[in-house]
PDB file of N, CA and C in Angstrom:
ATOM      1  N   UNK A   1     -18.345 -10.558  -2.839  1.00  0.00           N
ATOM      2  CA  UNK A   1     -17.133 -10.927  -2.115  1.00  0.00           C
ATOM      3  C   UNK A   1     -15.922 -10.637  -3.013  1.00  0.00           C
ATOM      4  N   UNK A   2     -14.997 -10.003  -2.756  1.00  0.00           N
ATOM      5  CA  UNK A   2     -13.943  -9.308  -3.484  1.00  0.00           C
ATOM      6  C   UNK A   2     -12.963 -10.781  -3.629  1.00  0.00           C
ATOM      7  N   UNK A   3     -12.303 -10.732  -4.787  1.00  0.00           N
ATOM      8  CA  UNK A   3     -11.143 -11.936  -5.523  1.00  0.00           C
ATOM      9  C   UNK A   3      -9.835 -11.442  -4.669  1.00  0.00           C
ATOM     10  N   UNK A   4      -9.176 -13.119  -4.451  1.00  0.00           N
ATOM     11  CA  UNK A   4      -7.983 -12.740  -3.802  1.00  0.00           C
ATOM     12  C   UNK A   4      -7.385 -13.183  -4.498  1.00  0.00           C
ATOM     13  N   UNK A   5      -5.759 -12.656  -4.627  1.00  0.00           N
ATOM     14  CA  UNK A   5      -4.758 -12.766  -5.499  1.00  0.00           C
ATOM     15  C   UNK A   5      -4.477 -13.482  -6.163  1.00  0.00           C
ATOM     16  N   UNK A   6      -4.430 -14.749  -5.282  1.00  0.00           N
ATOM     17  CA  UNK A   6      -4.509 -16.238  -6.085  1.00  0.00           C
ATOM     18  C   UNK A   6      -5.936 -16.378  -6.654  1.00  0.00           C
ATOM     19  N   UNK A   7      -6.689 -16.267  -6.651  1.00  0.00           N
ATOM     20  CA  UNK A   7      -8.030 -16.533  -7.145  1.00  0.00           C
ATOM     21  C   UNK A   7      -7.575 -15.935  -8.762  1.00  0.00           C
ATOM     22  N   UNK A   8      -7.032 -14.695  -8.847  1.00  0.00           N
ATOM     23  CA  UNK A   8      -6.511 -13.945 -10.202  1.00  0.00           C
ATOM     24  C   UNK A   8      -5.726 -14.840 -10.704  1.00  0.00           C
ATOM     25  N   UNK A   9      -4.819 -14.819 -10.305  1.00  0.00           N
ATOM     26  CA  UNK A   9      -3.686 -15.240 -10.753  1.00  0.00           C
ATOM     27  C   UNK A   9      -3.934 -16.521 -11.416  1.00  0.00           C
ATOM     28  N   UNK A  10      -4.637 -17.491 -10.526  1.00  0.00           N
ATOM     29  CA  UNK A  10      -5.424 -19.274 -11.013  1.00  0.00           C
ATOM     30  C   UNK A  10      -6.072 -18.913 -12.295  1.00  0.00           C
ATOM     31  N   UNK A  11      -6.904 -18.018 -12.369  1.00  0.00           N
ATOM     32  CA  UNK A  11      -7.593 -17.353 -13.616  1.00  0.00           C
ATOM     33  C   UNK A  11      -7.313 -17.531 -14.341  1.00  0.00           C
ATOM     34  N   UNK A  12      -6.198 -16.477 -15.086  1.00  0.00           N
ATOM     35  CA  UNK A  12      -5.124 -16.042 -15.558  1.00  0.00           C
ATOM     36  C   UNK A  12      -4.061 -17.080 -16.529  1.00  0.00           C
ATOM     37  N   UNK A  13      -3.638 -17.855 -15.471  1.00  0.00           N
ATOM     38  CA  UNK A  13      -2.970 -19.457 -15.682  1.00  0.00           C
ATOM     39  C   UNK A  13      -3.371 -20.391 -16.550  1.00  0.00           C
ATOM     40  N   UNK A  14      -4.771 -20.239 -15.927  1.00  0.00           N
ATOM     41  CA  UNK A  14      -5.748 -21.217 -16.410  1.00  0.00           C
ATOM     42  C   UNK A  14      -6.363 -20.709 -18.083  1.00  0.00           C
ATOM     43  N   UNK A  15      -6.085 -20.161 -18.360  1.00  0.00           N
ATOM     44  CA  UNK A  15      -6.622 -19.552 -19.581  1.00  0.00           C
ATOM     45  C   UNK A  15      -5.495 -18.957 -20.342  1.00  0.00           C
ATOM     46  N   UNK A  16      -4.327 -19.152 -19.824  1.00  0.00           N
ATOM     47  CA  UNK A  16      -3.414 -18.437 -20.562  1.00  0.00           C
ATOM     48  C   UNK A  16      -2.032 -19.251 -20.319  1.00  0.00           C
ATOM     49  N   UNK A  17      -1.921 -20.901 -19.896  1.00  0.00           N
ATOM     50  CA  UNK A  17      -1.239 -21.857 -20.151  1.00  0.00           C
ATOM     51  C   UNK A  17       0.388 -21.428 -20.286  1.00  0.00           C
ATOM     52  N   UNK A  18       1.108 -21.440 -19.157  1.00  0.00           N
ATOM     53  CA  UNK A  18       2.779 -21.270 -19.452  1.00  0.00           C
ATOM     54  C   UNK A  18       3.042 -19.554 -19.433  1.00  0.00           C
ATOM     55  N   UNK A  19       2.436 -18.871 -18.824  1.00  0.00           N
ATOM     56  CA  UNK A  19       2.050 -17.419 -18.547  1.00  0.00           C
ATOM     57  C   UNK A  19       2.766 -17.464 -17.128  1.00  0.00           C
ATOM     58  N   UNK A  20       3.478 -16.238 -17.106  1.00  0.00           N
ATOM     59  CA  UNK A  20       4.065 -15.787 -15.665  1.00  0.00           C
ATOM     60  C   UNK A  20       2.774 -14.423 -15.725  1.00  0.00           C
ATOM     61  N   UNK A  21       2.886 -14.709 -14.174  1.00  0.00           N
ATOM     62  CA  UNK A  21       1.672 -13.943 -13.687  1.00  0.00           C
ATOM     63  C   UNK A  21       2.343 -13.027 -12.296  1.00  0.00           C
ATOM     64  N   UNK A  22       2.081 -12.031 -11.959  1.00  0.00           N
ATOM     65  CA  UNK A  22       2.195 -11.159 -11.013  1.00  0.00           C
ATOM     66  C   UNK A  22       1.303 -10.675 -10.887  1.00  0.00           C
ATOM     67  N   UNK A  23       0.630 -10.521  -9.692  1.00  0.00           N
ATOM     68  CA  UNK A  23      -0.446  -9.944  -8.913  1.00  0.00           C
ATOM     69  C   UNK A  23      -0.059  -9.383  -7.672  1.00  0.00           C
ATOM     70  N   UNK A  24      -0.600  -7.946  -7.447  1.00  0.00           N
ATOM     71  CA  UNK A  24       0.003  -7.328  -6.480  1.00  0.00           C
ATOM     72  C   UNK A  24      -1.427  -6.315  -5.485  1.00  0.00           C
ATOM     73  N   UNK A  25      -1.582  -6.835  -4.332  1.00  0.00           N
ATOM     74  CA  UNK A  25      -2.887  -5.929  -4.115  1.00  0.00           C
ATOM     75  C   UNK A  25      -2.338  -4.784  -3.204  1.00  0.00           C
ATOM     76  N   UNK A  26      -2.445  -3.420  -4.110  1.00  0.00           N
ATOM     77  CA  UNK A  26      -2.360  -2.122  -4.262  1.00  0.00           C
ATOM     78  C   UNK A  26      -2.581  -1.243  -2.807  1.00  0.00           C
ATOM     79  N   UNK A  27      -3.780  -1.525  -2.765  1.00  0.00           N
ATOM     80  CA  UNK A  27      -4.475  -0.800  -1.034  1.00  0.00           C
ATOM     81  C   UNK A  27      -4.492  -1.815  -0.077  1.00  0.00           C
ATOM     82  N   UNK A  28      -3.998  -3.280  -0.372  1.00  0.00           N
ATOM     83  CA  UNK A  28      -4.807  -4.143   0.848  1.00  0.00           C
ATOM     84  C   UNK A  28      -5.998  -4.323   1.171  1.00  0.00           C
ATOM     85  N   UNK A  29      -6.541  -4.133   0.282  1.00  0.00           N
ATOM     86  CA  UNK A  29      -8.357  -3.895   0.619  1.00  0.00           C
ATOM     87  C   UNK A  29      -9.062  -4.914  -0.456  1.00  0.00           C
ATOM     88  N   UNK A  30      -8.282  -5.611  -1.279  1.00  0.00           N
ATOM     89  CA  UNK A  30      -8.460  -7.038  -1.879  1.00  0.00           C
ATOM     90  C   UNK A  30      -9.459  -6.647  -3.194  1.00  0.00           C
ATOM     91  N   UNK A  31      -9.347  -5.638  -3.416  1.00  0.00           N
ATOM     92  CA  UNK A  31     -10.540  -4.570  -4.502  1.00  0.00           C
ATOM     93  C   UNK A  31      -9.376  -3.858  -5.427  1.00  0.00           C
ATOM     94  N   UNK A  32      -8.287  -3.966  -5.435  1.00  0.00           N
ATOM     95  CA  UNK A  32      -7.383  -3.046  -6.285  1.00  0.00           C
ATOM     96  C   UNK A  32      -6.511  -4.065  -6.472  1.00  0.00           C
ATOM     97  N   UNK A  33      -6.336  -3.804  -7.356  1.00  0.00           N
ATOM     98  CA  UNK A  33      -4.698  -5.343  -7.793  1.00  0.00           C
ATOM     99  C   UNK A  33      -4.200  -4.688  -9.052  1.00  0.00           C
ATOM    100  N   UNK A  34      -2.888  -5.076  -8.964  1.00  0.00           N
ATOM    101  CA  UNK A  34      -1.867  -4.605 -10.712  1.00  0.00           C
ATOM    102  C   UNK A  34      -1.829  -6.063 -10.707  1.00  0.00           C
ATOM    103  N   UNK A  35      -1.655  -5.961 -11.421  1.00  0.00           N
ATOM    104  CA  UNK A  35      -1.140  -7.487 -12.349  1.00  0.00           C
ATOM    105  C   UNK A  35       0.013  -7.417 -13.558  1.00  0.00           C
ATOM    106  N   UNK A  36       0.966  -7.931 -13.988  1.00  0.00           N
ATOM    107  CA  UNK A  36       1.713  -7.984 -14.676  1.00  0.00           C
ATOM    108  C   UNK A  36       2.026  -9.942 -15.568  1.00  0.00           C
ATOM    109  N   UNK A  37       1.149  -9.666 -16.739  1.00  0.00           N
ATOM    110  CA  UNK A  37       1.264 -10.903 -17.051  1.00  0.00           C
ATOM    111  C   UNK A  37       2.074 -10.986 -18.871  1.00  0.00           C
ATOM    112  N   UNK A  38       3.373 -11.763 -18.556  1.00  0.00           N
ATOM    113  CA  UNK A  38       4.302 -12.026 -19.933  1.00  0.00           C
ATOM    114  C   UNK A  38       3.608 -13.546 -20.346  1.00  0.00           C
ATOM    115  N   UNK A  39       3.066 -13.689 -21.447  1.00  0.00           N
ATOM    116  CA  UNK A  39       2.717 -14.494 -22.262  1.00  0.00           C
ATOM    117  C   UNK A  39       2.994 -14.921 -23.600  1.00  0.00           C
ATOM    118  N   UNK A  40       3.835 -15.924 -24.006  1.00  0.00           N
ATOM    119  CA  UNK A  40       4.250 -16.417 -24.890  1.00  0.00           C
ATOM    120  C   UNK A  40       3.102 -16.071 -26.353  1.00  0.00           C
ATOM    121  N   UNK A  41       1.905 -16.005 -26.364  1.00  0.00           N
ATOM    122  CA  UNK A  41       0.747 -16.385 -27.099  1.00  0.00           C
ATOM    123  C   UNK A  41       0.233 -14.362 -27.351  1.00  0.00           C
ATOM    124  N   UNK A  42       1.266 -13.458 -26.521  1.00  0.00           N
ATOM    125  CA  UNK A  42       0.863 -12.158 -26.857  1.00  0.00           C
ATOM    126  C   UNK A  42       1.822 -11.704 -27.804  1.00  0.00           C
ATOM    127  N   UNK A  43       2.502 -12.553 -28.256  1.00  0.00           N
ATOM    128  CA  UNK A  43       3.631 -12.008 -29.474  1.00  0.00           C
ATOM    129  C   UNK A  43       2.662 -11.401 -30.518  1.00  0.00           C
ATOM    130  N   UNK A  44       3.179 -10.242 -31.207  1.00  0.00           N
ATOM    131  CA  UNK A  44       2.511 -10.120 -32.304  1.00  0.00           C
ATOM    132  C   UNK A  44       0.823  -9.264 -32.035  1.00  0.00           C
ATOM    133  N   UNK A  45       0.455  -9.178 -31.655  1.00  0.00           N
ATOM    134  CA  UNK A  45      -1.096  -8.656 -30.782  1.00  0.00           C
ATOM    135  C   UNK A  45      -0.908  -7.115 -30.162  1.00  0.00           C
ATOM    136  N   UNK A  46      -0.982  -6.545 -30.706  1.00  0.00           N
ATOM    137  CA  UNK A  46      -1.624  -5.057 -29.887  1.00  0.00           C
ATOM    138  C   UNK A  46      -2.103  -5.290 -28.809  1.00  0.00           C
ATOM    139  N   UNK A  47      -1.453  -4.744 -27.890  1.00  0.00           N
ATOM    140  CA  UNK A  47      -1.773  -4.245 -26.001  1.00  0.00           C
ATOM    141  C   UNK A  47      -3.019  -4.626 -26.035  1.00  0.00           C
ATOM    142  N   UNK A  48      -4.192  -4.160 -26.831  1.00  0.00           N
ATOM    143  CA  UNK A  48      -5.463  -3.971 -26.429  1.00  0.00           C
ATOM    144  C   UNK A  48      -5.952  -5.527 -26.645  1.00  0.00           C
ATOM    145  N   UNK A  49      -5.324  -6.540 -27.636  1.00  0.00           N
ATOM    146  CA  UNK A  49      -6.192  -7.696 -27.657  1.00  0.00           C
ATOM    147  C   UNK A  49      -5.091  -8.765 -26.475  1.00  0.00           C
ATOM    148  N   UNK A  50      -4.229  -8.162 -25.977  1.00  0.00           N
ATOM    149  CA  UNK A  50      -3.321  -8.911 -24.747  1.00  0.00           C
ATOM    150  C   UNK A  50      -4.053  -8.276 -23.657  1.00  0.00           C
ATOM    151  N   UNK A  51      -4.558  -7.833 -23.499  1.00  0.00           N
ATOM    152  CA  UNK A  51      -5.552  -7.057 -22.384  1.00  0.00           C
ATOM    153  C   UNK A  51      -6.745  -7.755 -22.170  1.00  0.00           C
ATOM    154  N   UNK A  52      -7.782  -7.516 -23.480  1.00  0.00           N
ATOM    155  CA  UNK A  52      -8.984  -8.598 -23.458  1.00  0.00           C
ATOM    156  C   UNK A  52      -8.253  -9.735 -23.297  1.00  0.00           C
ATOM    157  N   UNK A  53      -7.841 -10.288 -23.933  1.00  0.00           N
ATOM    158  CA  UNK A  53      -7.519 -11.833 -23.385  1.00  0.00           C
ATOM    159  C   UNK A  53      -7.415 -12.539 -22.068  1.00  0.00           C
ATOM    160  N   UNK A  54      -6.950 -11.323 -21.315  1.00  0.00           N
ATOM    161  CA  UNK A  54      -6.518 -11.422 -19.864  1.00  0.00           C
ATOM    162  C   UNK A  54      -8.072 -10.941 -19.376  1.00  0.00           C
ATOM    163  N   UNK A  55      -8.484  -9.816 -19.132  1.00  0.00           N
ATOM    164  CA  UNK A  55      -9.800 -10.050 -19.324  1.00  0.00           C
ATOM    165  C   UNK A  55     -11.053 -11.202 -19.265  1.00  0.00           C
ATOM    166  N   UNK A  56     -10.874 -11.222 -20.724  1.00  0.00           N
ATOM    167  CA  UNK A  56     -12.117 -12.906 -20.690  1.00  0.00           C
ATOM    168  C   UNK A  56     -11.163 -13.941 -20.043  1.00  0.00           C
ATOM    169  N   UNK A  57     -10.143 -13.884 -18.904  1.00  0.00           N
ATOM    170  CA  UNK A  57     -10.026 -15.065 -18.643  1.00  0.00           C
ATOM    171  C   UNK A  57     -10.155 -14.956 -16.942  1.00  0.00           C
ATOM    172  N   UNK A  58     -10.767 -13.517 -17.130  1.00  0.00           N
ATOM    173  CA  UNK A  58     -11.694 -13.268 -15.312  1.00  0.00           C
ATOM    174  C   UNK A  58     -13.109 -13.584 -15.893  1.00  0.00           C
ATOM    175  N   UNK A  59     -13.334 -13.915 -16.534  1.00  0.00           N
ATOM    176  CA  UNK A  59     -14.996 -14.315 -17.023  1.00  0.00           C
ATOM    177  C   UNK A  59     -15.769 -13.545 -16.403  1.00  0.00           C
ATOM    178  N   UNK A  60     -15.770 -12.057 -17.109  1.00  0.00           N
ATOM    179  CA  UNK A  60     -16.808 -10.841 -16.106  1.00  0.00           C
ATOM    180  C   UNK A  60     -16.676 -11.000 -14.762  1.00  0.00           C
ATOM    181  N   UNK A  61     -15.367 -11.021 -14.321  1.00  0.00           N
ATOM    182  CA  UNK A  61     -15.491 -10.427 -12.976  1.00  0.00           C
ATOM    183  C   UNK A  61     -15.261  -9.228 -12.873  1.00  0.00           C
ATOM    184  N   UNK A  62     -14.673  -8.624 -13.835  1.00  0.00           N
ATOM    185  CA  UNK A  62     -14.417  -7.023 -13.874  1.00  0.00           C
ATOM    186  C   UNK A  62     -15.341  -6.020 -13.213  1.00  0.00           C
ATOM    187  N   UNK A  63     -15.399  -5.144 -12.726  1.00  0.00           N
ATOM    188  CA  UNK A  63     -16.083  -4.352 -12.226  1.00  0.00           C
ATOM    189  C   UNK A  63     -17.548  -4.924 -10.995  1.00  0.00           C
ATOM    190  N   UNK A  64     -17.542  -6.270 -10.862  1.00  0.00           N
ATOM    191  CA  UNK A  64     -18.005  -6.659  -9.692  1.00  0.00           C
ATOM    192  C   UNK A  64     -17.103  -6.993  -8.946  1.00  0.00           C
ATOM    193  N   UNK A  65     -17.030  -8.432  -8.399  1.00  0.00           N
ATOM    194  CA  UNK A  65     -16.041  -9.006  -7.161  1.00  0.00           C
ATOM    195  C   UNK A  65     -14.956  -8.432  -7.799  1.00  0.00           C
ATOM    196  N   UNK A  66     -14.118  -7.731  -8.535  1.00  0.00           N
ATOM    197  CA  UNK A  66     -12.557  -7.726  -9.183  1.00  0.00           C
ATOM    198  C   UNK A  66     -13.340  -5.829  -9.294  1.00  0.00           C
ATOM    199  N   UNK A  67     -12.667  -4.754  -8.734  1.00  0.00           N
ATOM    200  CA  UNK A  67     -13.130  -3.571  -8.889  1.00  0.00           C
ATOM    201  C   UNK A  67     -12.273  -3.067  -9.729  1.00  0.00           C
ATOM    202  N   UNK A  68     -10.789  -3.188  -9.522  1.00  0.00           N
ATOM    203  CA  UNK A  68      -9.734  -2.458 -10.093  1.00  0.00           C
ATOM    204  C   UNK A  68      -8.512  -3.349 -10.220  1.00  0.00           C
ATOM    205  N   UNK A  69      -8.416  -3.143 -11.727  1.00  0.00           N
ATOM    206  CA  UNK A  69      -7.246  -3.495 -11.611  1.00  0.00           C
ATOM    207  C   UNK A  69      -6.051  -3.472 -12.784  1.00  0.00           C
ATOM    208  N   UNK A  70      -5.326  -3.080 -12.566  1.00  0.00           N
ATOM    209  CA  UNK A  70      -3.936  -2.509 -12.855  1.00  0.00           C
ATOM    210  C   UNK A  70      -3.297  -2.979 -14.219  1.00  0.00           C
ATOM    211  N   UNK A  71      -3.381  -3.328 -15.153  1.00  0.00           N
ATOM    212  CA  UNK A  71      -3.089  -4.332 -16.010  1.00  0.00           C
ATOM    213  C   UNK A  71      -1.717  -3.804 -16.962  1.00  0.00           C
ATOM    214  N   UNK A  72      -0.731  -5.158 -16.460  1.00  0.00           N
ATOM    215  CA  UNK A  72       0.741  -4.783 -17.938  1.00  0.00           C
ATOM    216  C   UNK A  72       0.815  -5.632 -18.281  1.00  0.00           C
ATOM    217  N   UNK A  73       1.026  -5.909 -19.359  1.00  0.00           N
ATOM    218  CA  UNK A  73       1.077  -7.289 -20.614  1.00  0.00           C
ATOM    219  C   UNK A  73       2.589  -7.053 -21.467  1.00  0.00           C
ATOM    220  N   UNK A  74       2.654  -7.909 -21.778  1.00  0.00           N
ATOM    221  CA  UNK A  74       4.119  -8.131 -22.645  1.00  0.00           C
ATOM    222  C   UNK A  74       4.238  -9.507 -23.016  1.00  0.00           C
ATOM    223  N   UNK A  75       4.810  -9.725 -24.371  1.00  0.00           N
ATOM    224  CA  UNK A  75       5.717 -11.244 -24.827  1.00  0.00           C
ATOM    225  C   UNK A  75       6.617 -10.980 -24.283  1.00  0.00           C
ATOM    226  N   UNK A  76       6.938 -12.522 -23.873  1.00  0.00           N
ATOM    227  CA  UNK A  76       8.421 -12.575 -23.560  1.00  0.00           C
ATOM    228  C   UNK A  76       9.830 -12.080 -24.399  1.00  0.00           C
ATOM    229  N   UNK A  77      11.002 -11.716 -23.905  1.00  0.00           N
ATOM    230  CA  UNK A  77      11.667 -11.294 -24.920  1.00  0.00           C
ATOM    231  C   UNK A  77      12.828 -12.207 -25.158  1.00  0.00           C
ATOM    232  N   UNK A  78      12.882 -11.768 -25.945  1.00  0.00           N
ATOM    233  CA  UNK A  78      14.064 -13.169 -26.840  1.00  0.00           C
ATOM    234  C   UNK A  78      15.439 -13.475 -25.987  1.00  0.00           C
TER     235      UNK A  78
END
């Protein structure tokens, strides 16, 4: 059964505490989503470990119920 937006987004929140989250589903087909998440706690961290983070906080849903999805990360800026 494919994740709906809020289902991400709750994820996301939930594992990444005081995080603005954007979720956007791409085709309408509830299988493609961008996401755009600014997190206080990605200061300092290379893209790639602000990525996993976001990541392990779909707890392997990746590539089952969650097929695609879009990922931009950033700290907030001053």
């Amino acid at each position: 059964m494919p994740m709906s937006a809020s289902d991400i987004e709750s994820m996301i929140r939930e594992a990444l505490p005081g995080a603005q989250v954007d979720i956007e589903d791409l085709r309408g087909d509830g299988d493609h989503y961008a996401a755009h998440v600014v997190y206080d706690g990605f200061k300092g961290l290379p893209r790639v470990k602000q990525h996993q983070m976001v990541y392990n906080a779909l707890q392997g849903r990746m590539g089952g119920e969650l097929h695609a999805l879009a990922l931009q990360t950033s700290a907030p800026k001053d």
